[in-house]
N, C-alpha and C. Protein backbone atom coordinates (compact mmCIF):
# COMPACT_ATOMS: atom_id res chain seq x y z
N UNK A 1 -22.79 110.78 70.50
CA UNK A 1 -22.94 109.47 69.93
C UNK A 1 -23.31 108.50 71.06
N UNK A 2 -24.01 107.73 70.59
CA UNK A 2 -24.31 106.89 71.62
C UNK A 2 -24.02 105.25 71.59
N UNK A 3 -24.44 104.21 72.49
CA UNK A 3 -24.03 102.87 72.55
C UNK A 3 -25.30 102.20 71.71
N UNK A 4 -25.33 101.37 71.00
CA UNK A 4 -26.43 100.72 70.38
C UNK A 4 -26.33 99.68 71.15
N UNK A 5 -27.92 99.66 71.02
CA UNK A 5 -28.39 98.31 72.27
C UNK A 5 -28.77 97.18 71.45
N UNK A 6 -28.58 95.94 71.40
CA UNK A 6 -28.83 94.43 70.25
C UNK A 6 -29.77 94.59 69.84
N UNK A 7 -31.16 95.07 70.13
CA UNK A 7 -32.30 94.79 69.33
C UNK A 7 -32.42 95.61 68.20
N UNK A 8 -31.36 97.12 68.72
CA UNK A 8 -31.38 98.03 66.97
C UNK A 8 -30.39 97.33 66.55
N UNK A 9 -29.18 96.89 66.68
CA UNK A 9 -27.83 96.69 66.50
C UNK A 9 -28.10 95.50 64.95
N UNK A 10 -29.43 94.32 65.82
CA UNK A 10 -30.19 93.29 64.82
C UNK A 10 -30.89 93.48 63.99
N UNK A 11 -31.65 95.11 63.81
CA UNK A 11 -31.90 95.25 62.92
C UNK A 11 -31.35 96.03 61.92
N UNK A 12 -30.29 96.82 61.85
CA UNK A 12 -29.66 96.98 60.55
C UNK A 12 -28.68 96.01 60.30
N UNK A 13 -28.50 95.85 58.49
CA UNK A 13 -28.14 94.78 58.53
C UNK A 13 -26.90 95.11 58.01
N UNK A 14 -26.29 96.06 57.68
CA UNK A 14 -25.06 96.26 57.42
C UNK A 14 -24.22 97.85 58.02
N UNK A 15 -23.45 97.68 58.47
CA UNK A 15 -22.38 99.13 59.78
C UNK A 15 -21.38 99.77 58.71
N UNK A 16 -20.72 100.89 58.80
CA UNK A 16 -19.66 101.16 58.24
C UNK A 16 -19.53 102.11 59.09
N UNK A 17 -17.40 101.80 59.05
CA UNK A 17 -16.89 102.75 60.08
C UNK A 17 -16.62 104.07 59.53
N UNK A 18 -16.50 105.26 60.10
CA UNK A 18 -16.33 106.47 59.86
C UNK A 18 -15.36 105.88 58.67
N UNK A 19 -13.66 105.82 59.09
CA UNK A 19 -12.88 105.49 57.48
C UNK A 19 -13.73 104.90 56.53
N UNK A 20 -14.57 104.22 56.62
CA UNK A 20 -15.41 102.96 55.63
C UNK A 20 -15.52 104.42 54.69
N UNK A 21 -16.66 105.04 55.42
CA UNK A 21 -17.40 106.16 54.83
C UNK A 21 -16.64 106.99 54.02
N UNK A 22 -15.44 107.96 55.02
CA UNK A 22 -14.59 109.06 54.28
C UNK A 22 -14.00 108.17 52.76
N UNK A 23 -14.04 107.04 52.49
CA UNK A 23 -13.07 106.62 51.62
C UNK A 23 -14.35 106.45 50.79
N UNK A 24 -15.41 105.98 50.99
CA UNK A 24 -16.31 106.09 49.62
C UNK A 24 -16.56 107.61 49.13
N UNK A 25 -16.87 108.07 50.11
CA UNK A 25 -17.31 109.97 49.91
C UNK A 25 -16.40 110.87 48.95
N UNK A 26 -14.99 109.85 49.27
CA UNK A 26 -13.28 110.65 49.12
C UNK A 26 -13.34 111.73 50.26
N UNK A 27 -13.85 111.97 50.95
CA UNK A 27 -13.15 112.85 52.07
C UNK A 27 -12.59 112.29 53.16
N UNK A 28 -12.29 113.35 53.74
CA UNK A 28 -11.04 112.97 55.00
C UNK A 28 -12.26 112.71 56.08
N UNK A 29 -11.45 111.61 56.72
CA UNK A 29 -12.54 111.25 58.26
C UNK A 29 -13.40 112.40 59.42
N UNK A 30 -12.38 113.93 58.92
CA UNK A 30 -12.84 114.15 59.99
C UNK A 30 -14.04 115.12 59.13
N UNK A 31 -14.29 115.17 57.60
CA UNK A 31 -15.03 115.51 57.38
C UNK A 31 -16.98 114.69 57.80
N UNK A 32 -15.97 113.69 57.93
CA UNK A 32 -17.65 112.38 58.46
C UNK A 32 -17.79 112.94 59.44
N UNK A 33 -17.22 112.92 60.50
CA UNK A 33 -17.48 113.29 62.14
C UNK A 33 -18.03 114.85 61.80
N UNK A 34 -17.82 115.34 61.11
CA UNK A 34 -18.62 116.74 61.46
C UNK A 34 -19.93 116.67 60.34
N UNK A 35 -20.04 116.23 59.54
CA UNK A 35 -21.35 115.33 58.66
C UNK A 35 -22.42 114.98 59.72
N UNK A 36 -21.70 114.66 60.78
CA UNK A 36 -22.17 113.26 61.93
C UNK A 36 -22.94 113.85 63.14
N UNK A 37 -22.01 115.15 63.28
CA UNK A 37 -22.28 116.57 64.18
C UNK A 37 -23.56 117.19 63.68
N UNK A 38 -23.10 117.52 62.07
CA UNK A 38 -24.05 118.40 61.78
C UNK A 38 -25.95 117.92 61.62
N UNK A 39 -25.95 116.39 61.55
CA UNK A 39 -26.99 115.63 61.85
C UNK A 39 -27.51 115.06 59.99
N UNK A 40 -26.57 115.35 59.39
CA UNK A 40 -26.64 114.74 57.97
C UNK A 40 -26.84 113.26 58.08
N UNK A 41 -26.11 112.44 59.22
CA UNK A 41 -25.66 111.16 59.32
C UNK A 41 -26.35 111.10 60.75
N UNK A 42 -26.63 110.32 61.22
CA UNK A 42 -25.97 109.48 62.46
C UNK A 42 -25.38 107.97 62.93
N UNK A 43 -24.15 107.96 63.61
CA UNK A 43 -23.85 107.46 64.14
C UNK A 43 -23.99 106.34 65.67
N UNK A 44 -23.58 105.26 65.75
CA UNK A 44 -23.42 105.13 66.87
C UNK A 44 -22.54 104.49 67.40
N UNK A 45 -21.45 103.87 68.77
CA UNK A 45 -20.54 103.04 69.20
C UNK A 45 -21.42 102.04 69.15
N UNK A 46 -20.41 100.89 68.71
CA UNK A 46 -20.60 99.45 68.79
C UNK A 46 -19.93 98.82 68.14
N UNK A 47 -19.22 97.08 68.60
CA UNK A 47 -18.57 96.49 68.31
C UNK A 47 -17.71 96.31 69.73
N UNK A 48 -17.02 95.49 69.83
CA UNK A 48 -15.50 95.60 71.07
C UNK A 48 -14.69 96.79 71.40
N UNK A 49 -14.59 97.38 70.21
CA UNK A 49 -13.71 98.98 70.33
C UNK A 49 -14.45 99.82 70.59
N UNK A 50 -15.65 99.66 70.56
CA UNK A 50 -16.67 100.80 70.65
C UNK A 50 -16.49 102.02 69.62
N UNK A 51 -16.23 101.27 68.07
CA UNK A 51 -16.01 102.63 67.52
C UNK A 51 -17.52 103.02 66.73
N UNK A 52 -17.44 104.38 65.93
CA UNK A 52 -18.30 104.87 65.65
C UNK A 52 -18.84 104.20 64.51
N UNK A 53 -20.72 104.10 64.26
CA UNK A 53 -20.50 103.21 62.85
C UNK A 53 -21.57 103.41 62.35
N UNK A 54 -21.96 103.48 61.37
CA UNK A 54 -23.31 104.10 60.64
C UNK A 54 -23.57 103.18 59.82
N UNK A 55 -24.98 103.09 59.52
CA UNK A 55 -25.47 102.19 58.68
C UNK A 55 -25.28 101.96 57.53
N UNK A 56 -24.99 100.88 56.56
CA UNK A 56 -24.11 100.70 55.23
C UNK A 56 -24.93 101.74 54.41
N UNK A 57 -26.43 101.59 54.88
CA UNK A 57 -27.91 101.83 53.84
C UNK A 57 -27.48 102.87 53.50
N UNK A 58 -27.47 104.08 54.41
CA UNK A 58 -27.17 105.62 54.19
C UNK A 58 -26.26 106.00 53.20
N UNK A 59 -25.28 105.32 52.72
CA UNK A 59 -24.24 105.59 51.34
C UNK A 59 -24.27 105.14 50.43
N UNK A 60 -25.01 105.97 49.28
CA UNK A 60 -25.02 105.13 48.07
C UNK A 60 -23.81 105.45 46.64
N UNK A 61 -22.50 105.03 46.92
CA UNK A 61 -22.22 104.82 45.87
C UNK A 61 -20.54 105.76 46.60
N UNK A 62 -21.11 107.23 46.07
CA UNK A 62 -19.87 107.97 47.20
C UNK A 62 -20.72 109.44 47.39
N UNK A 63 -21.80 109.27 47.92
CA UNK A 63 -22.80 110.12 48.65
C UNK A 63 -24.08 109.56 49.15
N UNK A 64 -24.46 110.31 50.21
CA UNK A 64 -25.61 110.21 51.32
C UNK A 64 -26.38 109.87 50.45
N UNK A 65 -27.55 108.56 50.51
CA UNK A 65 -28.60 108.64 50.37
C UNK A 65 -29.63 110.03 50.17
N UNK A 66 -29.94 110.13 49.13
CA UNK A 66 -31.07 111.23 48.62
C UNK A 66 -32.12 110.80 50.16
N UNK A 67 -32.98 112.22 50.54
CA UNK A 67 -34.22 112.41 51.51
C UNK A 67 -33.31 112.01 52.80
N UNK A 68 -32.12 111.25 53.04
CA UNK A 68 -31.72 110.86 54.09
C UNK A 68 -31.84 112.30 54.92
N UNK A 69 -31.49 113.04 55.00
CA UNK A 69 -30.56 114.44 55.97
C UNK A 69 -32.02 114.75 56.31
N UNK A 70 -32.82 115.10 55.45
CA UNK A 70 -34.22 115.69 55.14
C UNK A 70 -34.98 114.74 56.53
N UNK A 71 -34.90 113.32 56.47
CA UNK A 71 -35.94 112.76 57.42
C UNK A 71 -35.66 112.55 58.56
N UNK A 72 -33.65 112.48 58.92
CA UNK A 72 -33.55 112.88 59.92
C UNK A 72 -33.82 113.96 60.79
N UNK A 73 -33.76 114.61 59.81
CA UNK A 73 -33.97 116.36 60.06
C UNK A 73 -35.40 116.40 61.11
N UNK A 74 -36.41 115.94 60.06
CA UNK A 74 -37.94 115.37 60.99
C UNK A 74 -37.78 114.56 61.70
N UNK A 75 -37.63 113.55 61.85
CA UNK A 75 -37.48 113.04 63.33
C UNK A 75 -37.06 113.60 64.46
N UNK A 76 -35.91 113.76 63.77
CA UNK A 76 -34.91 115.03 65.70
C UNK A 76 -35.66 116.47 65.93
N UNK A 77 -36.75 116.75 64.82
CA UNK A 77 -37.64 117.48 65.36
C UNK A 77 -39.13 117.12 66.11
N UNK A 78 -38.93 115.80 65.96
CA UNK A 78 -40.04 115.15 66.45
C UNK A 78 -40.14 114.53 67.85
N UNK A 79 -38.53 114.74 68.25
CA UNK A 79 -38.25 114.38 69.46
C UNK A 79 -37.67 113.18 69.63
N UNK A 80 -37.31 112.50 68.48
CA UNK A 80 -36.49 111.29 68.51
C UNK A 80 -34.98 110.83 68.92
N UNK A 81 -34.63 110.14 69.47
CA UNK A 81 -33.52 109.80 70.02
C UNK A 81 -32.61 109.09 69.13
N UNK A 82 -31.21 109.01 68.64
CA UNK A 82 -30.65 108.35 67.30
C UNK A 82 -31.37 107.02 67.65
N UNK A 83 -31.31 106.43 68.63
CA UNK A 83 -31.91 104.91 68.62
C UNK A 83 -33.07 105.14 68.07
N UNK A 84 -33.91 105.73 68.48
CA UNK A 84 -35.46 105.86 68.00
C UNK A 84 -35.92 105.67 66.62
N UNK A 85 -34.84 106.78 66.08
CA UNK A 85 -34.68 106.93 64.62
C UNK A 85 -34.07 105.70 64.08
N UNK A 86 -33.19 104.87 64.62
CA UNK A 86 -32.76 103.67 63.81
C UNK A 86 -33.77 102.94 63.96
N UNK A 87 -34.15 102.70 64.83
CA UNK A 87 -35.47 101.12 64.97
C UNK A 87 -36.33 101.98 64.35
N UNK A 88 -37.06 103.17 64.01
CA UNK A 88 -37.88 103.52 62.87
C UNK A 88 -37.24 103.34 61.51
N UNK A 89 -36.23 103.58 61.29
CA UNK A 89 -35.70 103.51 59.67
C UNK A 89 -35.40 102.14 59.34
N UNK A 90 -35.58 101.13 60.26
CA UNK A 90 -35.40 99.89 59.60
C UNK A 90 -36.07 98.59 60.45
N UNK A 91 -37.06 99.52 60.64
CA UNK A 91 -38.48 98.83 61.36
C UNK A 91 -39.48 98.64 59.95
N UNK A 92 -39.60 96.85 59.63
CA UNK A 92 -40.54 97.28 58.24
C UNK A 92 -42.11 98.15 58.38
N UNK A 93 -42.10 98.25 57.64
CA UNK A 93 -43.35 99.24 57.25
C UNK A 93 -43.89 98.85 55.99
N UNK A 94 -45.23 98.12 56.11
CA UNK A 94 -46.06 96.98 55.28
C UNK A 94 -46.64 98.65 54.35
N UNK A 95 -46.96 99.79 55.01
CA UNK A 95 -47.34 100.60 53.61
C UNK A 95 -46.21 100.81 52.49
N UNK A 96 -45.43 100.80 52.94
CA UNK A 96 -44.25 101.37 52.01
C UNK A 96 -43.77 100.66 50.81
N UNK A 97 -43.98 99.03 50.53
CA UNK A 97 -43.29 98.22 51.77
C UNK A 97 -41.96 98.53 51.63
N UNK A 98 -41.60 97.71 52.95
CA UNK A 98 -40.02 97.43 53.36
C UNK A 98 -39.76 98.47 54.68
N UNK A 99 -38.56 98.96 54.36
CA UNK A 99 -38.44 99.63 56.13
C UNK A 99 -38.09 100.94 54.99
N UNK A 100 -38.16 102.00 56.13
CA UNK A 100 -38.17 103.62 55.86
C UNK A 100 -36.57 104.27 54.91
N UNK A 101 -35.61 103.04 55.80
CA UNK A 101 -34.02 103.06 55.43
C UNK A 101 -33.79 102.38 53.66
N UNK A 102 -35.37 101.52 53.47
CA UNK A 102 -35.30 100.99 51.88
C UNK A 102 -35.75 101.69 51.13
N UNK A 103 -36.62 102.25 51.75
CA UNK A 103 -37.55 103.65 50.92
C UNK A 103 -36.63 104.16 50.23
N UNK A 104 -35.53 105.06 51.35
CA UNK A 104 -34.63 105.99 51.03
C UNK A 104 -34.30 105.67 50.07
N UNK A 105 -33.44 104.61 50.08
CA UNK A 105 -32.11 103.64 49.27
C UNK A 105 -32.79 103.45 48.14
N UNK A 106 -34.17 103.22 47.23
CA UNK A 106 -34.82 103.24 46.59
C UNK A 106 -35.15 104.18 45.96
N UNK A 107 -35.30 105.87 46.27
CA UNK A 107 -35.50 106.88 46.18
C UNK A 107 -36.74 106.67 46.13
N UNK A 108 -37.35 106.62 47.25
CA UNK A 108 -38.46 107.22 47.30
C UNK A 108 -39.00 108.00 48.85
N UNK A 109 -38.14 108.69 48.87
CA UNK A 109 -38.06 109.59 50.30
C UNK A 109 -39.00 110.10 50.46
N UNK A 110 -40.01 110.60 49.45
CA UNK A 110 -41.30 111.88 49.18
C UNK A 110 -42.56 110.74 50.37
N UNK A 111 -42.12 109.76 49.75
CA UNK A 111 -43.26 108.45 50.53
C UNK A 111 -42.45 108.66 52.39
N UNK A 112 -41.62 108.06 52.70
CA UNK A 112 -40.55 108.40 53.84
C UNK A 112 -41.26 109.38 54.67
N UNK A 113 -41.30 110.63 53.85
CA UNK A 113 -41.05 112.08 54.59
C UNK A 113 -42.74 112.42 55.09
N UNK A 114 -43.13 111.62 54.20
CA UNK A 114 -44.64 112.00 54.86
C UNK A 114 -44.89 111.20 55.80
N UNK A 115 -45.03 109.87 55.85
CA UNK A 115 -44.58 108.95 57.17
C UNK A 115 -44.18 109.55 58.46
N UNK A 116 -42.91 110.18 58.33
CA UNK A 116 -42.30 111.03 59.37
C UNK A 116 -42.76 112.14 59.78
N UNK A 117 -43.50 112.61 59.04
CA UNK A 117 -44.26 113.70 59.53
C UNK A 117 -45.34 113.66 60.32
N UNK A 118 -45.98 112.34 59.44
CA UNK A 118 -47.20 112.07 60.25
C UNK A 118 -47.22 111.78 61.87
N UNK A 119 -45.85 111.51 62.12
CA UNK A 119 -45.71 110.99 63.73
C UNK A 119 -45.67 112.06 64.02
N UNK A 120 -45.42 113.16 63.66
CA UNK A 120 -45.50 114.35 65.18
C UNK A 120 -47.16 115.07 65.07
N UNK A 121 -48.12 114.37 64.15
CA UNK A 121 -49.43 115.04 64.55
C UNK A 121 -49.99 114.16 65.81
């Protein structure tokens, strides 16, 4: 996990802490942290405590965003860094519109995933 630096930190616009998460999901916290491991999610420190905190966008309701896991999946094969991947997922994007993280939240990941693909040609 890493430290978020202000300019991603400013662009998402809403955090939730690991508990935030396990309690919408209903699972136990340490099922997030290994969610978090397994690259379903990512995370990052920030705030004063430096605790762990993921973007509100990614949970809809009491599960992951649909295409979410899927486009991370492409990116970290694309060579992206979690920062990388946040300032892309909520960097707007005038084709889409909105940012990649609204796509999702919208369900329309199929649009997303080709986007993401297209960066590693």
């Amino acid at each position: 996990m890493t430290e978020i630096d202000a300019k991603i930190d400013a662009l998402v616009p809403a955090w939730l802490t690991l508990p935030d998460i396990a309690e919408k999901l209903g699972v136990e916290v340490t099922r997030v942290r290994q969610l978090v491991k397994e690259g379903q999610l990512i995370a990052v420190r920030r705030g004063e405590n430096r605790a762990l905190h993921v973007p509100a966008t990614f949970i809809d309701g009491d599960k992951i965003v649909k295409g979410l896991t899927g486009t991370l999946t492409l990116l970290r094969d694309d060579g992206f860094t979690v920062e990388e991947m946040l300032e892309w997922l909520f960097t707007p994007d005038p084709s889409l519109p909105g940012t990649p993280a609204q796509a999702l939240a919208e369900n329309r990941g199929t649009e997303v995933k080709r986007r993401a693909q297209a960066l590693a040609v």
